[in-house]
C-alpha atoms as a PDB file:
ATOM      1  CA  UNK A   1       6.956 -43.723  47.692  1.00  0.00           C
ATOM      2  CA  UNK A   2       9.208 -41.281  49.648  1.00  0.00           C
ATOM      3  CA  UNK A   3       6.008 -39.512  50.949  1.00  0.00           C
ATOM      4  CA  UNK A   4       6.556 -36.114  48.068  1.00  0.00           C
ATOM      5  CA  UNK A   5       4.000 -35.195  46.036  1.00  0.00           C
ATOM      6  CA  UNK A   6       5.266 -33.930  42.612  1.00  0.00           C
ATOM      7  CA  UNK A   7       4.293 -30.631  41.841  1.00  0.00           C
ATOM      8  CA  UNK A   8       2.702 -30.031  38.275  1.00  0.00           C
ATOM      9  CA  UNK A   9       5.085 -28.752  35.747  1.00  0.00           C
ATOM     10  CA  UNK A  10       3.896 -25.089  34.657  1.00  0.00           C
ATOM     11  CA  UNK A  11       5.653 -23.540  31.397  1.00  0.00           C
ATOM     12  CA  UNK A  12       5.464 -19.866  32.421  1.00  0.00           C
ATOM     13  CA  UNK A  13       6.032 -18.005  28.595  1.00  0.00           C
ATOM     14  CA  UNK A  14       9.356 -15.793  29.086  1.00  0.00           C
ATOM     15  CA  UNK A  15       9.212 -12.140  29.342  1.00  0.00           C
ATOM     16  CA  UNK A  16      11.824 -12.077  26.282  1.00  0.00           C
ATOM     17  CA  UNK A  17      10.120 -13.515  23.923  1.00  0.00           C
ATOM     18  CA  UNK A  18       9.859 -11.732  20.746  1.00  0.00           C
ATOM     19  CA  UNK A  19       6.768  -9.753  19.880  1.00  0.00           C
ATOM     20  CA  UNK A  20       5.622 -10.583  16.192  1.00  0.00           C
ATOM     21  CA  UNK A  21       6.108  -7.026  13.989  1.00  0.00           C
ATOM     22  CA  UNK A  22       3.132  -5.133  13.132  1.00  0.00           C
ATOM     23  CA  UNK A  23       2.696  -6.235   8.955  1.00  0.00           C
ATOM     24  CA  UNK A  24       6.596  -5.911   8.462  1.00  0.00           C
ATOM     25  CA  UNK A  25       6.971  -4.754   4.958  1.00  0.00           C
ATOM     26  CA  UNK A  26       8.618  -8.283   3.878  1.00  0.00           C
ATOM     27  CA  UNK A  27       5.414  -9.780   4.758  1.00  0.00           C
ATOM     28  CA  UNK A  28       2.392  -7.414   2.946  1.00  0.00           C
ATOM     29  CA  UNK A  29       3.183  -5.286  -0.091  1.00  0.00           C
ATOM     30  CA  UNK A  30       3.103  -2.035  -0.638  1.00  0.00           C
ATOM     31  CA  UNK A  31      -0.454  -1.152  -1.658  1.00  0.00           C
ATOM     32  CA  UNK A  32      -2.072  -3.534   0.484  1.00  0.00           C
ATOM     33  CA  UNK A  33      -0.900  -1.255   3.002  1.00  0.00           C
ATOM     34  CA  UNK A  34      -2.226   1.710   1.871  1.00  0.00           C
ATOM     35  CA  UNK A  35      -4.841   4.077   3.163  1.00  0.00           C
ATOM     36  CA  UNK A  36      -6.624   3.511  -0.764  1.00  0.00           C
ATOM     37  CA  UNK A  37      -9.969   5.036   0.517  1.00  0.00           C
ATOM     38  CA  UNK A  38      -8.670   7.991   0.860  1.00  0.00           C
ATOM     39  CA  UNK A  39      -8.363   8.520  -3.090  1.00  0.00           C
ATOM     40  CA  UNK A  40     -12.117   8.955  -3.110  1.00  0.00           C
ATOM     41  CA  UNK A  41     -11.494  12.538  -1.874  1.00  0.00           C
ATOM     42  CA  UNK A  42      -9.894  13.920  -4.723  1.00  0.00           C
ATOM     43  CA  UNK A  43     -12.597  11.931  -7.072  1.00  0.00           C
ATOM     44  CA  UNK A  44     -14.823  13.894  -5.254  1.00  0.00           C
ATOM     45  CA  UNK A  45     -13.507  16.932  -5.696  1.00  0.00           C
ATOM     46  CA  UNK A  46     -12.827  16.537  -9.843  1.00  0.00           C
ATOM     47  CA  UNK A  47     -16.451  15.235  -9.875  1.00  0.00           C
ATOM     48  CA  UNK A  48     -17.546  18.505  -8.020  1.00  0.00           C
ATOM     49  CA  UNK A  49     -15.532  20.513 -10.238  1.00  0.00           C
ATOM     50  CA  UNK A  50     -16.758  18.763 -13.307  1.00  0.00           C
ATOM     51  CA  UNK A  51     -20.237  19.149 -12.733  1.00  0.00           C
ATOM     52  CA  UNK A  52     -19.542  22.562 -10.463  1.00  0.00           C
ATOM     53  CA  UNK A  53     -21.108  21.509  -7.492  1.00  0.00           C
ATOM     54  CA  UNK A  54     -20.032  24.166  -4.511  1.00  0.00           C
ATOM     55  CA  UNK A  55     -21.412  21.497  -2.361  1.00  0.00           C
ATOM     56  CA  UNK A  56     -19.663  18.624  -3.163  1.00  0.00           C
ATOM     57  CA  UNK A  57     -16.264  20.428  -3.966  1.00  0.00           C
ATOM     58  CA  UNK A  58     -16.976  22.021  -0.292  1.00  0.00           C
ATOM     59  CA  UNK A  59     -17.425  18.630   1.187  1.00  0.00           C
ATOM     60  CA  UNK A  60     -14.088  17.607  -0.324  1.00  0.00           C
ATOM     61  CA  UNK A  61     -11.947  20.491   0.734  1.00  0.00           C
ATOM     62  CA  UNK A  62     -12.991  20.457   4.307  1.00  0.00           C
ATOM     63  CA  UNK A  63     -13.015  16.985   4.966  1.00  0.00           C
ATOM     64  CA  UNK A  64      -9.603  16.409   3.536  1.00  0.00           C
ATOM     65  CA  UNK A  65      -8.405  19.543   5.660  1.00  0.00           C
ATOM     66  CA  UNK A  66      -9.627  18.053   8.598  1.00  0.00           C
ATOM     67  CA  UNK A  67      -7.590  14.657   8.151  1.00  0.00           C
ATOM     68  CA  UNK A  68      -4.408  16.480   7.081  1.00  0.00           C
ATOM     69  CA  UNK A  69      -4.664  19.146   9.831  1.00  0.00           C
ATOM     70  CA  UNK A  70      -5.295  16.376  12.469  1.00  0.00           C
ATOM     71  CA  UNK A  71      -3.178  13.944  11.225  1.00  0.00           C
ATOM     72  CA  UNK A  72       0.258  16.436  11.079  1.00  0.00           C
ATOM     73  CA  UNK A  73      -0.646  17.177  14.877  1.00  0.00           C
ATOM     74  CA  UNK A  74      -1.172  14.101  16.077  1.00  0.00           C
ATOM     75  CA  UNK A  75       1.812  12.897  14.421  1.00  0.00           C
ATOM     76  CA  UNK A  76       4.190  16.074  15.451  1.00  0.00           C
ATOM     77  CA  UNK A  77       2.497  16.009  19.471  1.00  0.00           C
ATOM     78  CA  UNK A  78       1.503  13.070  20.196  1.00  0.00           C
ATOM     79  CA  UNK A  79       3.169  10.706  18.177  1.00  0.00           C
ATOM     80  CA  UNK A  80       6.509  11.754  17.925  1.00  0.00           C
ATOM     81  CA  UNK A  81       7.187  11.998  21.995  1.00  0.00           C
ATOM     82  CA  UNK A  82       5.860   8.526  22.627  1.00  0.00           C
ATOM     83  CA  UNK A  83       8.592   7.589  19.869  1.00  0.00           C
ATOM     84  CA  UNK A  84      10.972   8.816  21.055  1.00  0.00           C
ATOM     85  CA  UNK A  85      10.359   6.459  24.442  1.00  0.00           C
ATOM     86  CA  UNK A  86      10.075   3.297  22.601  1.00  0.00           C
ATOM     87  CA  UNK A  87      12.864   0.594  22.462  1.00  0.00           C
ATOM     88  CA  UNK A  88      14.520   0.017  19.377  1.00  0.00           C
ATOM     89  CA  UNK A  89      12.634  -3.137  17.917  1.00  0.00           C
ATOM     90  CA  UNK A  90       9.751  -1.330  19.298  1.00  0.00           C
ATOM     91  CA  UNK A  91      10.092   2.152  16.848  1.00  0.00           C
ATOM     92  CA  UNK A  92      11.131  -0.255  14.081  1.00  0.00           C
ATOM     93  CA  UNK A  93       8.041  -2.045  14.361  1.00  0.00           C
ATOM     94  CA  UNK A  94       5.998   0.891  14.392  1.00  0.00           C
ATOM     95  CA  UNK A  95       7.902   2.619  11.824  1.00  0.00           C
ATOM     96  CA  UNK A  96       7.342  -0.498   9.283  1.00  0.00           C
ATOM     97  CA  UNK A  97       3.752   0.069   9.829  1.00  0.00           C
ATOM     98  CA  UNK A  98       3.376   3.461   9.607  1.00  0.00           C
ATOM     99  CA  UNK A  99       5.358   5.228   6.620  1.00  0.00           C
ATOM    100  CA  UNK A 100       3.509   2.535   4.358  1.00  0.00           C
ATOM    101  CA  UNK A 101       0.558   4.508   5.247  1.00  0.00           C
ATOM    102  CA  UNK A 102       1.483   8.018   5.230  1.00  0.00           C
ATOM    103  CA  UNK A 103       3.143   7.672   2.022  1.00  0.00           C
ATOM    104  CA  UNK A 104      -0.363   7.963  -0.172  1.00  0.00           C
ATOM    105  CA  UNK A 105      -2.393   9.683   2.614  1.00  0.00           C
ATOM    106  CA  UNK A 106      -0.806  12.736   3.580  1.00  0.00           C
ATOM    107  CA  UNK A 107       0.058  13.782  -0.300  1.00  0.00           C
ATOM    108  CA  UNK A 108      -3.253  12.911  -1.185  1.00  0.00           C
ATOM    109  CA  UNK A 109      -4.972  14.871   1.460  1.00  0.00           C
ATOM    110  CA  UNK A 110      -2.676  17.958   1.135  1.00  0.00           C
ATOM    111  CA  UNK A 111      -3.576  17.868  -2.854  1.00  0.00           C
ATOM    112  CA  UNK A 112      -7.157  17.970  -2.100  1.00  0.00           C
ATOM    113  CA  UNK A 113      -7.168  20.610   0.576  1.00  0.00           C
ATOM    114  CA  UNK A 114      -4.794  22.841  -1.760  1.00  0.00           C
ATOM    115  CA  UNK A 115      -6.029  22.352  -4.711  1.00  0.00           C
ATOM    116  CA  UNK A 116      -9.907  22.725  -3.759  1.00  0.00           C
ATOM    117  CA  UNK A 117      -9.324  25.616  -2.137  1.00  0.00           C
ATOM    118  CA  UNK A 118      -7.998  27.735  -4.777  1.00  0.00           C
ATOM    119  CA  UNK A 119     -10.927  26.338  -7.153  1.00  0.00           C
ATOM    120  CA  UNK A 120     -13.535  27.561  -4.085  1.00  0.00           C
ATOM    121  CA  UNK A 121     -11.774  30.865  -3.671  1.00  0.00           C
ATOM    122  CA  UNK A 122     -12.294  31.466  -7.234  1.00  0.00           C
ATOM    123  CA  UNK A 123     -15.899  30.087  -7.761  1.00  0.00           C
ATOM    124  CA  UNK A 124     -16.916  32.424  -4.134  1.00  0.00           C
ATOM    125  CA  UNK A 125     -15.222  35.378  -6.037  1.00  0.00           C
ATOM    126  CA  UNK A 126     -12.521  35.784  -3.108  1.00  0.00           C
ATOM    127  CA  UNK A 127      -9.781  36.335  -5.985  1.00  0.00           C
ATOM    128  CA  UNK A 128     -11.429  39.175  -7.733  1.00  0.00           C
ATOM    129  CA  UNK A 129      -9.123  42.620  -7.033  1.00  0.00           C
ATOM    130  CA  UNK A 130     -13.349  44.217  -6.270  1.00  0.00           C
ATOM    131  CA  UNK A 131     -13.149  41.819  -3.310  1.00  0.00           C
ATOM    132  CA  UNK A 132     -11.354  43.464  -0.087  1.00  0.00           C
ATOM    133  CA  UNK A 133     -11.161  40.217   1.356  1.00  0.00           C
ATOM    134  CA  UNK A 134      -8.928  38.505  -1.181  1.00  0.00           C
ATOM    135  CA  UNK A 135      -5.612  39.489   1.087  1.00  0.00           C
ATOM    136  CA  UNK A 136      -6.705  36.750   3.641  1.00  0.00           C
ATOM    137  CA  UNK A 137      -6.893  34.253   0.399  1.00  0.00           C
ATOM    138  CA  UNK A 138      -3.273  35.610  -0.789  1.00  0.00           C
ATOM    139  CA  UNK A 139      -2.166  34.511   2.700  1.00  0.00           C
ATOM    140  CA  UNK A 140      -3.810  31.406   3.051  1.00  0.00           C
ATOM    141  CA  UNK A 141      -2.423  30.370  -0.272  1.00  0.00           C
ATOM    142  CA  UNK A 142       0.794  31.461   0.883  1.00  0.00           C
ATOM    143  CA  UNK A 143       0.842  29.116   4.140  1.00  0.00           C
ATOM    144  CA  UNK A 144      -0.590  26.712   1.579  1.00  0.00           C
ATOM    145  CA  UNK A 145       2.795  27.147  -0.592  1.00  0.00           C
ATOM    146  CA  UNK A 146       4.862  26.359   2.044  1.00  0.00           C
ATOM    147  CA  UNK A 147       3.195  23.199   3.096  1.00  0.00           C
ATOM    148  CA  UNK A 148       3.266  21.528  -0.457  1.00  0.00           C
ATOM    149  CA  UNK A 149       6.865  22.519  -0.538  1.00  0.00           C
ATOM    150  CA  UNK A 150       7.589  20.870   2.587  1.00  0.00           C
ATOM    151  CA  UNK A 151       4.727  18.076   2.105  1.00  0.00           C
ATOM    152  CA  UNK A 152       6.211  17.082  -1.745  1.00  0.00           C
ATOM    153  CA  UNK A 153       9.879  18.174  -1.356  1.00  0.00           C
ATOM    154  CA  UNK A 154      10.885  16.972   2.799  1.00  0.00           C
ATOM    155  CA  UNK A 155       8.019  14.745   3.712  1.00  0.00           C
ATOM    156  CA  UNK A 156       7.483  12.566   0.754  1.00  0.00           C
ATOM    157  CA  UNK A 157      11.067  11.757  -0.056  1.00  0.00           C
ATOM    158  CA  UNK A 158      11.707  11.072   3.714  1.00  0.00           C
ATOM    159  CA  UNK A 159       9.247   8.542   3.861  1.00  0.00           C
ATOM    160  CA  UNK A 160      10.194   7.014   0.231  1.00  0.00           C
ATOM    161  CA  UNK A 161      13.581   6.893   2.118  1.00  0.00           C
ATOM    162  CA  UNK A 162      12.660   5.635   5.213  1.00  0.00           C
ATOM    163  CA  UNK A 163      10.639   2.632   2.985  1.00  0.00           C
ATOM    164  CA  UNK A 164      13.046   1.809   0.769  1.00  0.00           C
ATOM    165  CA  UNK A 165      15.873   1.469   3.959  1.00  0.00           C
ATOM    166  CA  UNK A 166      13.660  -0.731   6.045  1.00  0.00           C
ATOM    167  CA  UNK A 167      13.207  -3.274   3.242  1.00  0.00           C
ATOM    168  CA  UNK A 168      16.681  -3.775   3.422  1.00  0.00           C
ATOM    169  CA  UNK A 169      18.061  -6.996   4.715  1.00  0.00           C
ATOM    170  CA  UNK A 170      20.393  -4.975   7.697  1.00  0.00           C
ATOM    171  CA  UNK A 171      18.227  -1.491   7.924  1.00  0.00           C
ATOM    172  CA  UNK A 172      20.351   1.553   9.186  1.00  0.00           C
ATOM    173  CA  UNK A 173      17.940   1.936  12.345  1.00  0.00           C
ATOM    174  CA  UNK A 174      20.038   4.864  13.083  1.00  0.00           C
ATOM    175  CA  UNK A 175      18.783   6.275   9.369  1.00  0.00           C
ATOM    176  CA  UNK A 176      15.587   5.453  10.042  1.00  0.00           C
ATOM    177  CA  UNK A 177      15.150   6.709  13.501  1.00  0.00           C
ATOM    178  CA  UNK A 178      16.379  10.502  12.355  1.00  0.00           C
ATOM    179  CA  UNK A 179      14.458  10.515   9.156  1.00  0.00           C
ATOM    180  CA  UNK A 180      11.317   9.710  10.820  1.00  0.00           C
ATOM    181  CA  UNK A 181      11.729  12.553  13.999  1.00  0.00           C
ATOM    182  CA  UNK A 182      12.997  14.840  11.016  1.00  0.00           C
ATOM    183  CA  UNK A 183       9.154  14.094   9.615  1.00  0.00           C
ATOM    184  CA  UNK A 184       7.424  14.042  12.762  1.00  0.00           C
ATOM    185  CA  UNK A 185       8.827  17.608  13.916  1.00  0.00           C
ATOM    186  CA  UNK A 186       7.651  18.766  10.534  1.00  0.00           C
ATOM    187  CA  UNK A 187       4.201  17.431  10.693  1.00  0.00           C
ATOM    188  CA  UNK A 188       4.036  19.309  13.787  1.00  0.00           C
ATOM    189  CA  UNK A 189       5.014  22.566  12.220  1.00  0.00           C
ATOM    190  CA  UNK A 190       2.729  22.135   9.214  1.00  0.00           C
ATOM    191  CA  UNK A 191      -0.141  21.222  12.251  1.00  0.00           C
ATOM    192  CA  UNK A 192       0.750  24.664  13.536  1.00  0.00           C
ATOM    193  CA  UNK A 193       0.553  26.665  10.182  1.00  0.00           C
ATOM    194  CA  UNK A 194      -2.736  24.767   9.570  1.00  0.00           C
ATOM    195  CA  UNK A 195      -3.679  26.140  12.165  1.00  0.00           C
ATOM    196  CA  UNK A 196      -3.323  29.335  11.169  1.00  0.00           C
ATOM    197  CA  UNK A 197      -5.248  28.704   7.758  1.00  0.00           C
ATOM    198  CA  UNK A 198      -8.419  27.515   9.873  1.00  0.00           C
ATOM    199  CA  UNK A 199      -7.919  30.762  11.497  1.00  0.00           C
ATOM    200  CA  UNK A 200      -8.111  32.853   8.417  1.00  0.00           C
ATOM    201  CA  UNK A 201     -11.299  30.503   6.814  1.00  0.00           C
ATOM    202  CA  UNK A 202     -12.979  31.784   9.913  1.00  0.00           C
ATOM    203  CA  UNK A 203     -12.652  35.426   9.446  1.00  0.00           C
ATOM    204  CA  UNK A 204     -13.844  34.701   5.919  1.00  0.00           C
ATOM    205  CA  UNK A 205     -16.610  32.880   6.993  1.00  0.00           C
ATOM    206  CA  UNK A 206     -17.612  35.559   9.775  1.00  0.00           C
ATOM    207  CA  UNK A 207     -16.095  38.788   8.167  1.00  0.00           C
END
């Protein structure tokens, strides 16, 4: 006894640990990551069209224009700054559990919006060279143009890309990182022209 009490040992966890990645893509497959649900829209909208429900195909359109409008600015204002902010292992993490996601969602969604759309704008009578109106529709459809290209021949393949990298044993972060702001400005744009297609359904809807 030297007259010392021993202090009890603490194990204090170290600030470098490693945080476990967010359902890395070697550890879930591919579907199981998917948004699924989200195919019930465009069920929804071939069941309205089948049985020519205005309400139903309505339903379908909207709602799925709401979720891609949202989602593209979300991802080109919100989520893209915070990105860029993140450490590396940080944006990889995120990345891994993202694009899985996107990569059914945002095609489905811009399908259903699209594609609804033009089957409304015909069933309303908004096509019909009688109907003064039918300029707004020509330039919605335009904007609408210009999304698909960009959603189906930019977004898609960058994310196909950006999956297809990251299941590689030594990813190109570098890749990665540049595809995925190249997608996340371009969400943002297509949030903007969006945008501007709400603005045009509401002079329809009040005109």
């Amino acid at each position: 006894m030297n007259g010392e009490i021993d202090a009890p040992s603490v194990t204090v966890a170290s600030d470098t640990q490693q945080t476990p990645v967010i359902g890395g893509p070697a550890t879930r497959p591919l579907l199981a990551r998917l948004f699924w649900w989200v195919v019930l829209l465009p069920i929804a909208m071939f069941v309205a069209i089948a049985i020519h429900s205005l309400y139903l195909l309505d339903f379908a359109h909207v709602f799925a224009g709401c979720l891609w409008t949202g989602t593209d600015i979300f991802m080109g204002f919100f989520i893209g700054p915070v990105m860029r902010r993140l450490a590396p292992d940080q944006r990889k993490a995120f990345i891994q559990w993202m694009v899985p996601k996107t990569m059914l969602y945002l095609p489905v969604l811009a399908f259903t919006t699209g594609t609804g759309g033009w089957v409304l704008a015909n069933w309303d009578g908004y096509l019909l060279p009688s109907n003064p109106e039918r300029y707004w529709i020509y330039g919605a459809l335009f904007l609408i143009t210009i999304l698909t290209i960009q959603g189906f021949g930019v977004l898609l393949p960058n994310s196909i890309r950006i999956y297809l990298e990251l299941r590689k044993a030594q990813p190109d972060m570098d890749k990665v990182t540049r595809l995925n702001r190249r997608s996340n400005r371009l969400a943002g744009l297509q949030g903007i022209l969006q945008i501007v297609i709400i603005l045009v359904m509401a002079q329809l809807a009040t005109s």
